[in-house]
N, C-alpha and C. Protein backbone atom coordinates (compact mmCIF):
# COMPACT_ATOMS: atom_id res chain seq x y z
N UNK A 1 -11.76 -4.10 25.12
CA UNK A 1 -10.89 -3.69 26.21
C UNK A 1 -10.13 -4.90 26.73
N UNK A 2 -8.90 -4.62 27.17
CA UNK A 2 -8.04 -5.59 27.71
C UNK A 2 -7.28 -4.98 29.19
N UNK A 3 -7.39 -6.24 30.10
CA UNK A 3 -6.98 -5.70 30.94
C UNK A 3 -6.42 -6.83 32.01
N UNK A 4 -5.20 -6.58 32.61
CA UNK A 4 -4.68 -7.30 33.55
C UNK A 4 -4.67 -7.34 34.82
N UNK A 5 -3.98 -7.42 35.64
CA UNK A 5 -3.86 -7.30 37.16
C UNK A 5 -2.73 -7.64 37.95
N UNK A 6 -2.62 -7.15 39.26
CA UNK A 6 -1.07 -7.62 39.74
C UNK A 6 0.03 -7.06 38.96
N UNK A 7 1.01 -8.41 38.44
CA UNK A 7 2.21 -8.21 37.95
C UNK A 7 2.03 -8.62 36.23
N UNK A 8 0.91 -8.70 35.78
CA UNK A 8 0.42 -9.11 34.64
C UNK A 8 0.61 -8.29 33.77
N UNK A 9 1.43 -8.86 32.62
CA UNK A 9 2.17 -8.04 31.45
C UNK A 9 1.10 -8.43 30.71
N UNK A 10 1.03 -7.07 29.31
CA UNK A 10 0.51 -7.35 28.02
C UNK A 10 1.63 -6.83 27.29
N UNK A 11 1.69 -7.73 26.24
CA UNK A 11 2.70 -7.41 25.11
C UNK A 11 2.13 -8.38 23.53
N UNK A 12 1.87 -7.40 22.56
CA UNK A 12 1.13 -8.11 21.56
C UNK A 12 2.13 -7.60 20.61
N UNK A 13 2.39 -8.09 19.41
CA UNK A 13 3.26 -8.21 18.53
C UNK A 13 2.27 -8.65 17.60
N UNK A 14 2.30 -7.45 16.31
CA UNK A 14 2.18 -8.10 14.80
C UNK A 14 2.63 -8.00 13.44
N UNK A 15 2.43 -8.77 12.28
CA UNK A 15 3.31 -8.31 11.11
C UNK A 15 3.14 -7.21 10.43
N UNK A 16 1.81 -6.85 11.30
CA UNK A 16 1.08 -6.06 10.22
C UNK A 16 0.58 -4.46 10.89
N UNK A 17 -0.97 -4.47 11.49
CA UNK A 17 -0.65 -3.18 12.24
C UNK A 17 -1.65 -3.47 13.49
N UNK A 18 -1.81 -2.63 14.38
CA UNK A 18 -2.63 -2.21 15.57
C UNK A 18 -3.40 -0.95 15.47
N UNK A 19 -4.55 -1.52 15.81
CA UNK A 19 -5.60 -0.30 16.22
C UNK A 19 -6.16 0.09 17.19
N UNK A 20 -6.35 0.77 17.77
CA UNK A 20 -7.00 0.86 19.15
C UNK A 20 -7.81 2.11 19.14
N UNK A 21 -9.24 2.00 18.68
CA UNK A 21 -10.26 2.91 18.57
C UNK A 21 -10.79 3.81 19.76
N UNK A 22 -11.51 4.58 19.42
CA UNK A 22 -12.25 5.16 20.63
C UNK A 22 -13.27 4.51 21.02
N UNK A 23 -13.16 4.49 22.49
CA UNK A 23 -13.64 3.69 23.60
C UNK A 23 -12.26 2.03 24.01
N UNK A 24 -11.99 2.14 22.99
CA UNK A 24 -10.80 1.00 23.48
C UNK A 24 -9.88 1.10 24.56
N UNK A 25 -8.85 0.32 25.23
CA UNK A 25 -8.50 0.91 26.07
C UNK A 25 -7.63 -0.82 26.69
N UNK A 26 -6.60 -0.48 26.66
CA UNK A 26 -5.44 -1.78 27.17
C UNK A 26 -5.00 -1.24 28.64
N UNK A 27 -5.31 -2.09 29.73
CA UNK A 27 -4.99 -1.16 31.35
C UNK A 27 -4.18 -2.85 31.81
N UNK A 28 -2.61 -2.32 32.55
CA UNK A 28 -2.13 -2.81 33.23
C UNK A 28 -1.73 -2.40 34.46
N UNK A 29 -1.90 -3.15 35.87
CA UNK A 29 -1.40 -2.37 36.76
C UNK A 29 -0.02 -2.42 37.40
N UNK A 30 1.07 -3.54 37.49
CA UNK A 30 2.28 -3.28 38.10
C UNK A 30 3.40 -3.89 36.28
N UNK A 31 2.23 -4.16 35.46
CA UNK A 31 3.27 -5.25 34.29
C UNK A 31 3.34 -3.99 32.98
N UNK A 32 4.34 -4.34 32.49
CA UNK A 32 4.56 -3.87 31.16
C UNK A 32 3.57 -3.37 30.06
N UNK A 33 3.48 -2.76 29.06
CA UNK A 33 2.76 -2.67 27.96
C UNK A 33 3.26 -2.68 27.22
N UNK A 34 3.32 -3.35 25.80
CA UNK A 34 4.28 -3.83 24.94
C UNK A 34 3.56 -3.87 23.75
N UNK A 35 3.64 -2.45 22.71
CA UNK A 35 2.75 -2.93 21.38
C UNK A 35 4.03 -2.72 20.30
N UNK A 36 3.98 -4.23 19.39
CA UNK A 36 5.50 -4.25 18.57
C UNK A 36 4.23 -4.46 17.49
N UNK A 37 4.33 -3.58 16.13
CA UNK A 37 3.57 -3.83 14.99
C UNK A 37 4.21 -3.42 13.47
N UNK A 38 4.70 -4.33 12.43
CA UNK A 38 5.72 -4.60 11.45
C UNK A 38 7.17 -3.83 12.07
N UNK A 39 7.36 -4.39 12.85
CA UNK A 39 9.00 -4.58 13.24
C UNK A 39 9.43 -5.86 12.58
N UNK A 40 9.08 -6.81 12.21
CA UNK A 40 9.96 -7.86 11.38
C UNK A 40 10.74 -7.29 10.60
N UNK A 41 12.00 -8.01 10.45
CA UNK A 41 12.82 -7.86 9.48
C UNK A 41 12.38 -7.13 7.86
N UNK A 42 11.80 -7.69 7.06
CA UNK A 42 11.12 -7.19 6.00
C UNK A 42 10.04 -6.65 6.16
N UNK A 43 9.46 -5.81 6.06
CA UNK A 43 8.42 -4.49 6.55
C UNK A 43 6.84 -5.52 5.40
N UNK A 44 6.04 -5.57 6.06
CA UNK A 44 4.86 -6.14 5.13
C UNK A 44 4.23 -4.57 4.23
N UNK A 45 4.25 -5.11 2.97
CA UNK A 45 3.80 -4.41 1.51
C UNK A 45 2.45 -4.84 2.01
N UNK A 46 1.57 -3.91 2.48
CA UNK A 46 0.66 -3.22 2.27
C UNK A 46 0.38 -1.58 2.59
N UNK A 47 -0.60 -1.10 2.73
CA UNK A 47 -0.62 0.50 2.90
C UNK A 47 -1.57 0.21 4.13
N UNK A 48 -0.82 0.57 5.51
CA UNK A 48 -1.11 0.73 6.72
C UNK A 48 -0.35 1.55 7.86
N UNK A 49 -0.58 2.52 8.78
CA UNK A 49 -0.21 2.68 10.04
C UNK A 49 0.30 1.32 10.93
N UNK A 50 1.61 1.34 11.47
CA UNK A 50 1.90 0.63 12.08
C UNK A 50 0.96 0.58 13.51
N UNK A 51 1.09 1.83 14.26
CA UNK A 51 -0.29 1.64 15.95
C UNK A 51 -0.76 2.56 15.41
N UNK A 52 -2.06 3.15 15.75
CA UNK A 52 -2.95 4.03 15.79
C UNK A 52 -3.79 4.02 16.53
N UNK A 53 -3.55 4.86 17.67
CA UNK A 53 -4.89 4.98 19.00
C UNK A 53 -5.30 5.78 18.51
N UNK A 54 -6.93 5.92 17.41
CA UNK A 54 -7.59 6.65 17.07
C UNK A 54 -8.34 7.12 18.31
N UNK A 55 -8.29 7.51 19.43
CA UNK A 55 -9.30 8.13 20.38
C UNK A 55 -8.95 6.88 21.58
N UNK A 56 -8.11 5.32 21.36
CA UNK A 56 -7.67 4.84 22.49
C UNK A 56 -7.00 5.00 23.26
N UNK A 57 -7.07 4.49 24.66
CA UNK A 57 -5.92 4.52 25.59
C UNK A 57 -5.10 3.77 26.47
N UNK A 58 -4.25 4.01 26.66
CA UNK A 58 -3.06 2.73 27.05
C UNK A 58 -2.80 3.38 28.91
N UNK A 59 -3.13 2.49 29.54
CA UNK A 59 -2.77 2.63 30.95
C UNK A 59 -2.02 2.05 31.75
N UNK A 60 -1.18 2.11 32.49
CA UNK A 60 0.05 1.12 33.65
C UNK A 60 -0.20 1.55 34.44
N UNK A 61 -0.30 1.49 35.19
CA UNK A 61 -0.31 2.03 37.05
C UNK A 61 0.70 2.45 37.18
N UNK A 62 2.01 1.70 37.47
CA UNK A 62 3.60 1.33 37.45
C UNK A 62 3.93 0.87 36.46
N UNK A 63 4.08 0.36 35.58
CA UNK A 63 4.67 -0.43 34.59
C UNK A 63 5.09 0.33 33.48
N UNK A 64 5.95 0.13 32.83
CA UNK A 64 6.59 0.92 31.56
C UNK A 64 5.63 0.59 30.38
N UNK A 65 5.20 1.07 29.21
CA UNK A 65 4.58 1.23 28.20
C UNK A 65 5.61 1.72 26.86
N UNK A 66 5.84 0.62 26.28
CA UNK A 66 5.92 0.73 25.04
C UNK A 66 5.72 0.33 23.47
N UNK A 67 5.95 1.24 22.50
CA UNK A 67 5.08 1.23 21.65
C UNK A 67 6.47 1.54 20.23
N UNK A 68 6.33 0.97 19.42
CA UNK A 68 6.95 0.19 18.16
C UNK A 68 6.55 -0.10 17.34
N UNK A 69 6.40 1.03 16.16
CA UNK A 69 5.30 0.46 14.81
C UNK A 69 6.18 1.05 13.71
N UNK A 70 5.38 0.37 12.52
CA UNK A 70 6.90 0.47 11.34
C UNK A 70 5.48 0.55 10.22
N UNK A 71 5.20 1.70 9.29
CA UNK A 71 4.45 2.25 8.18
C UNK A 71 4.52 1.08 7.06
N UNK A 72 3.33 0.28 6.30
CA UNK A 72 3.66 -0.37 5.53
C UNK A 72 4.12 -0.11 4.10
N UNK A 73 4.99 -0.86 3.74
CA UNK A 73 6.13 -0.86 2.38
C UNK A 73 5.76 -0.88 1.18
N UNK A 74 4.94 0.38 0.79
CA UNK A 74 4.21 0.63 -0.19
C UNK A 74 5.02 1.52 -1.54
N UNK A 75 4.95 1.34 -2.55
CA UNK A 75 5.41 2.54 -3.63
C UNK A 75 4.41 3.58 -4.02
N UNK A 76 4.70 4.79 -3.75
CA UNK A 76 3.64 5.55 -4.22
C UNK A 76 2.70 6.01 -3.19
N UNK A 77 2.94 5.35 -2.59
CA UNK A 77 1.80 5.77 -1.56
C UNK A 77 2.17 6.67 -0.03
N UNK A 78 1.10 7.21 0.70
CA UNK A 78 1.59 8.35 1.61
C UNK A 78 0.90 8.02 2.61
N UNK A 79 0.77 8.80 3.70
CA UNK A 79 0.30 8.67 4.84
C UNK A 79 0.62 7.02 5.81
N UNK A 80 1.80 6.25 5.65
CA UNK A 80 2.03 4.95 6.47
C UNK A 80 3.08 5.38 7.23
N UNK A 81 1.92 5.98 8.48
CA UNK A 81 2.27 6.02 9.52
C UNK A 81 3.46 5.16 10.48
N UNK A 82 4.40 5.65 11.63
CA UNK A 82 4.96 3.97 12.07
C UNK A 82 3.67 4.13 13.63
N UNK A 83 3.69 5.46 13.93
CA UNK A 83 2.73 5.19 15.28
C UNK A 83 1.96 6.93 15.18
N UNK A 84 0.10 6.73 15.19
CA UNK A 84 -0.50 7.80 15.26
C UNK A 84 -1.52 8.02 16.34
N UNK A 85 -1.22 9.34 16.19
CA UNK A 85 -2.04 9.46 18.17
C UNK A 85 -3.02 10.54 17.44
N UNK A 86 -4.65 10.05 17.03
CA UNK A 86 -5.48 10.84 16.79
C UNK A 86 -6.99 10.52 17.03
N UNK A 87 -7.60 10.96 16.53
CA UNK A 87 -9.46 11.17 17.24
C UNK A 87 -9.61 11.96 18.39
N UNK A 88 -10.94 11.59 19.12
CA UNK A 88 -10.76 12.17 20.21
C UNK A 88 -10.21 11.91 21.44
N UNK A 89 -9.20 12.55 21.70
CA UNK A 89 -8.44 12.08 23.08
C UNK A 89 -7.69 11.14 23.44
N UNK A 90 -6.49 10.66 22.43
CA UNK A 90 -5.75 9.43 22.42
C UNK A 90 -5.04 9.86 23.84
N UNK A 91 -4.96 8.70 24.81
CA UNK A 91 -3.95 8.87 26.25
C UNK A 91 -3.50 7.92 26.36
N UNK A 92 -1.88 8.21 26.48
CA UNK A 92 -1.08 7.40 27.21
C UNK A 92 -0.88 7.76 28.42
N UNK A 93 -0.67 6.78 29.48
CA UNK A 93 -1.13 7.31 31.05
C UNK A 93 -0.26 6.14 31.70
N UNK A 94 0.89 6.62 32.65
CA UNK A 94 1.53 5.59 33.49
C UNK A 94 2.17 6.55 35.10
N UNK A 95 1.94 6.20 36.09
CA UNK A 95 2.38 6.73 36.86
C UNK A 95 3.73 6.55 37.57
N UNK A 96 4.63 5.43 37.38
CA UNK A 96 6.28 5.65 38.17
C UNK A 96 6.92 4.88 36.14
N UNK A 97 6.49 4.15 35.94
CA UNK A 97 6.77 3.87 34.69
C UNK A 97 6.92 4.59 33.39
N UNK A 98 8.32 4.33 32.56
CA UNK A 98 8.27 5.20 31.80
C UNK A 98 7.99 5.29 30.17
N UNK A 99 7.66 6.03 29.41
CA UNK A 99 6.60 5.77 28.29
C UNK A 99 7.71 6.02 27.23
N UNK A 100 7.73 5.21 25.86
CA UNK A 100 8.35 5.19 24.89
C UNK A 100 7.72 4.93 23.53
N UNK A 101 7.91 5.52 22.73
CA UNK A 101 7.26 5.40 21.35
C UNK A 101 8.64 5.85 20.13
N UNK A 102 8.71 4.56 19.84
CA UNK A 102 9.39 4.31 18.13
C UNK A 102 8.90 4.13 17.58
N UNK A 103 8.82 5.34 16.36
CA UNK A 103 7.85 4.96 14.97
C UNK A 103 8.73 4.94 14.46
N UNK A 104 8.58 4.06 12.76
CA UNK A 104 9.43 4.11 11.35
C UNK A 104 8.31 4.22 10.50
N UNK A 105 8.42 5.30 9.98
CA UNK A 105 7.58 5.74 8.75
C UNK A 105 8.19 4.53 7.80
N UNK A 106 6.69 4.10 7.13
CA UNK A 106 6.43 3.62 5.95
C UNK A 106 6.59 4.28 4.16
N UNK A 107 6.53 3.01 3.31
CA UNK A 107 6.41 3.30 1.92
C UNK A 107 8.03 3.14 1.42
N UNK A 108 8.12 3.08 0.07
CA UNK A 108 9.34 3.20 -0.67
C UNK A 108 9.27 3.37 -1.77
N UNK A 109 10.19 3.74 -2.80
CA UNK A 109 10.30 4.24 -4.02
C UNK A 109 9.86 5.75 -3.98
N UNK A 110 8.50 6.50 -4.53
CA UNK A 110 8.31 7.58 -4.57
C UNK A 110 7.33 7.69 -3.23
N UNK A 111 6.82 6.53 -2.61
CA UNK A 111 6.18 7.38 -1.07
C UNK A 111 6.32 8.62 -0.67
N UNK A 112 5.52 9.38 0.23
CA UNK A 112 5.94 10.59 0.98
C UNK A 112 4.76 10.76 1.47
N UNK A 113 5.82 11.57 2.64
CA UNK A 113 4.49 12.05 4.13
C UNK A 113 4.32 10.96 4.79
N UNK A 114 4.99 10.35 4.73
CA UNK A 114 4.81 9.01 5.99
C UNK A 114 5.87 9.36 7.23
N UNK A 115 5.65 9.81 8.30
CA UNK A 115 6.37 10.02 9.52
C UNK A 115 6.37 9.04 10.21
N UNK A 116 7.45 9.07 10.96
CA UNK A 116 7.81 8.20 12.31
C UNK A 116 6.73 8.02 13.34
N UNK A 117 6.57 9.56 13.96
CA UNK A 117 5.42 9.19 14.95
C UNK A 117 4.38 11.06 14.06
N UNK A 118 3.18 10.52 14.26
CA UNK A 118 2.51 11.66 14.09
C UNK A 118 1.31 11.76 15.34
N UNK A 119 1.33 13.43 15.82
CA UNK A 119 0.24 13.51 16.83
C UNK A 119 -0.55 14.23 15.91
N UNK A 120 -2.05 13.67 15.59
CA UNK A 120 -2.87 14.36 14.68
C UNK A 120 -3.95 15.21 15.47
N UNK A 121 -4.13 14.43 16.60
CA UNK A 121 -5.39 15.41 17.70
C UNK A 121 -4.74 15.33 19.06
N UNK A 122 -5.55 16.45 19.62
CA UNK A 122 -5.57 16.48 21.23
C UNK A 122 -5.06 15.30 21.62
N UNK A 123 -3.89 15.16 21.93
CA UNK A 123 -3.21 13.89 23.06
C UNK A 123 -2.83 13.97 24.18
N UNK A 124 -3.01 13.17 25.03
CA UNK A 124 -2.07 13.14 26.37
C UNK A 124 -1.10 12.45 26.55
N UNK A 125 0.32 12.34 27.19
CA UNK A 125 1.17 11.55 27.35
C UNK A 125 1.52 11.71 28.65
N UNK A 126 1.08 10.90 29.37
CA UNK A 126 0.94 11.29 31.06
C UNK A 126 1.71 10.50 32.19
N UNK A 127 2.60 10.86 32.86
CA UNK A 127 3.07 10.22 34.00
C UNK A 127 3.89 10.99 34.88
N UNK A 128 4.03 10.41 36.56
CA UNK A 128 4.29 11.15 37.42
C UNK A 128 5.52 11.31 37.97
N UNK A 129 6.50 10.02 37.52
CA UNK A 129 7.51 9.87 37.39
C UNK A 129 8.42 9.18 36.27
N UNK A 130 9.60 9.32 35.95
CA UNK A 130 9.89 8.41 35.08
C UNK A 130 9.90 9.15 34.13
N UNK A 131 10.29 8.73 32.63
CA UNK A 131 11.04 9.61 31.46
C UNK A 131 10.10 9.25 30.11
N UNK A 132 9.26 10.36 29.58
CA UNK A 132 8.88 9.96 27.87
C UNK A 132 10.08 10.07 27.20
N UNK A 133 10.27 9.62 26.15
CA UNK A 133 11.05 9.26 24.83
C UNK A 133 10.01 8.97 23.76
N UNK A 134 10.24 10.09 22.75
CA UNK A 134 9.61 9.54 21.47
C UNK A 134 10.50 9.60 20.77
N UNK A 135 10.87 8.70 19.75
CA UNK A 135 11.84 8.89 18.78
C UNK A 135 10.93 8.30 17.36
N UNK A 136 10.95 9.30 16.22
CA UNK A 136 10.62 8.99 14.80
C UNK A 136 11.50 9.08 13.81
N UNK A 137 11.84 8.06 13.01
CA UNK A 137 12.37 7.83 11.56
C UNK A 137 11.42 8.12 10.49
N UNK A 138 11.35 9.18 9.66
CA UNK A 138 10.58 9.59 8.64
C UNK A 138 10.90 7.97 7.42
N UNK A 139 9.90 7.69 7.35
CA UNK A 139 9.56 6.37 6.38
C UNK A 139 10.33 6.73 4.84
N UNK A 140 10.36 5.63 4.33
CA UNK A 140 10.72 6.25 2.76
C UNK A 140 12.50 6.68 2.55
N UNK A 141 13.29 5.65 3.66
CA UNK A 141 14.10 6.65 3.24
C UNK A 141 15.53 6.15 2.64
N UNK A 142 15.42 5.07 1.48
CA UNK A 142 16.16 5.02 0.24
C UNK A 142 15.43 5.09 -0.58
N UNK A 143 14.11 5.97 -1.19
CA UNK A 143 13.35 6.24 -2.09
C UNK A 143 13.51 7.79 -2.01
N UNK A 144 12.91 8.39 -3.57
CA UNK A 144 13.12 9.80 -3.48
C UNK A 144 11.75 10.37 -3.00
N UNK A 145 10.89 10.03 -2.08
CA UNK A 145 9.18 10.69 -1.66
C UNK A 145 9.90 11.69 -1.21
N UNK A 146 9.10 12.96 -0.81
CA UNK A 146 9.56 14.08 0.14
C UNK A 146 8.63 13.70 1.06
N UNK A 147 8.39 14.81 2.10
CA UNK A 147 7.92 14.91 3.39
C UNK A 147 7.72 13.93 4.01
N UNK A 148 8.87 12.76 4.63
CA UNK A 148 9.04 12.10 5.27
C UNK A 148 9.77 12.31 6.83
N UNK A 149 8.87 13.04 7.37
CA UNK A 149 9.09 13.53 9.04
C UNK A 149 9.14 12.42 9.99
N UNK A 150 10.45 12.76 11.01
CA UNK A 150 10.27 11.44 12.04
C UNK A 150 9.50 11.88 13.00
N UNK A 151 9.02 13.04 13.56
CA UNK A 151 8.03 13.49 14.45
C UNK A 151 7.20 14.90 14.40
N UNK A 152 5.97 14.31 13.52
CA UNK A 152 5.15 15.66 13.46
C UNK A 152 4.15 16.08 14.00
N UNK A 153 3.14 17.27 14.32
CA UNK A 153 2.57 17.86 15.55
C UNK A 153 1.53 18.47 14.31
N UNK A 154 0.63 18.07 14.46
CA UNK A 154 -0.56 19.18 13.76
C UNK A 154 -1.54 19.32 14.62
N UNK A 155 -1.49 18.66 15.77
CA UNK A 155 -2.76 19.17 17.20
C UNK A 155 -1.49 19.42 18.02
N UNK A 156 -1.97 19.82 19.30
CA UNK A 156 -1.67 19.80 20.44
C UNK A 156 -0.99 18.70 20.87
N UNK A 157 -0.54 18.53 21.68
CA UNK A 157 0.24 17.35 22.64
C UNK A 157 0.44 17.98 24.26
N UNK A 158 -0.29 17.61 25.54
CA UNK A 158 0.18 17.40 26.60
C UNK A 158 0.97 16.68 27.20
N UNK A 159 2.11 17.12 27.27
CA UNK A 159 3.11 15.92 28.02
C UNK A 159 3.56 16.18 29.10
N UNK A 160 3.47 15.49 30.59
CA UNK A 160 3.87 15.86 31.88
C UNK A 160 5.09 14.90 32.19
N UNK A 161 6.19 15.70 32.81
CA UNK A 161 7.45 14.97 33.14
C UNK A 161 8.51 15.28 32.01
N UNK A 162 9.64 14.74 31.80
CA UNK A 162 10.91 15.41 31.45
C UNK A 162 10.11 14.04 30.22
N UNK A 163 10.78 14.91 29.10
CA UNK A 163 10.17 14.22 27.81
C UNK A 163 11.35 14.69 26.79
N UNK A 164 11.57 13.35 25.87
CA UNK A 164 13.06 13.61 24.76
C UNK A 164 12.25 13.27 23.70
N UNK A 165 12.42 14.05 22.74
CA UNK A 165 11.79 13.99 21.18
C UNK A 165 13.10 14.10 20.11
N UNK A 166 12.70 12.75 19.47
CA UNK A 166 14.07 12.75 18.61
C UNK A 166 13.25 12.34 17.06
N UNK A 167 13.84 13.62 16.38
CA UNK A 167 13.51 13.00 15.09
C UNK A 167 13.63 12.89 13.61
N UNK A 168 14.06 11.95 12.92
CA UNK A 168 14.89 11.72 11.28
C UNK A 168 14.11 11.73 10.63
N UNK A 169 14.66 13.32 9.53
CA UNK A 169 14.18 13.08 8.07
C UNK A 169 13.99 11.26 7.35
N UNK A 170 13.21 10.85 6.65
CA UNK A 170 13.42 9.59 5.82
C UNK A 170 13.60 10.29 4.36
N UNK A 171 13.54 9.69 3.16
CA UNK A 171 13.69 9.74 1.74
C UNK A 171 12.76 10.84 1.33
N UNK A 172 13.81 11.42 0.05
CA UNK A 172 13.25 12.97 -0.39
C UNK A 172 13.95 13.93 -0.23
């Protein structure tokens, strides 16, 4: 667990990916949340989910929360996620701050089924004021893979407050 205080930002950046398991849990109270994972320029060749709160949760009091993950640059391969909200009970939770998630689906050449953002279980996306935005780029997409979705739903999703879902086919 990670956690700040005051005006204390977290913002972690990597080449590669983020996990945040069940029982995990990143809490800020007036500062930012900032998870950037293979956003570099050249996408890292391995087979990974860019974030994945398997059952974690991300909290702000006030502070905006966002989240930026890019599927790794695999041939052939499926499921590289750019950001996945699954296990039990993944929550995003901010109360005047507002919540954002950009995924870019992973893989190239014949990849497929790598989405932008995927909600696989029961999620929450929670706040009391202020605007969600999810936007997904389906991965894969100067390769011929199919089912490259920029935002797909196979559980549930709770979302409170005015919420924009935007989302691009990738390659196939």
């Amino acid at each position: 667990n990670l956690s700040t205080s005051g005006l204390g930002a977290v913002s972690i950046t990597t080449p590669r990916n983020i996990l945040l398991s069940s029982g995990g849990r990143i809490t800020t109270v007036d500062g930012s949340l900032t998870l950037a994972a293979n956003r570099q320029a050249v996408p890292t060749a391995a087979a990974f989910n860019g974030i994945e709160l398997n059952g974690g949760i991300l909290i702000s009091a006030t502070g905006p929360i966002n989240l930026s993950g890019r599927g790794g640059a695999v041939d052939g391969s499926s499921n590289l996620h750019g950001i996945v909200m699954t296990g039990t009970s993944p929550r995003i939770t901010t109360t005047t701050g507002a919540i954002q998630l950009n995924g870019v689906g992973g893989g190239i050449g014949t990849s497929h089924t790598n989405y932008g953002v995927l909600f696989s279980s029961v999620a929450v996306i929670q706040r009391t004021e202020g605007t969600s935005i999810i936007d997904g780029q389906g991965g894969n997409t100067t390769g011929s893979g199919a089912n490259n979705h920029g935002v797909a739903f196979s559980s549930n999703v709770n979302f409170t407050g005015p919420t924009t879902i935007t989302g691009r086919g990738g390659g196939g």
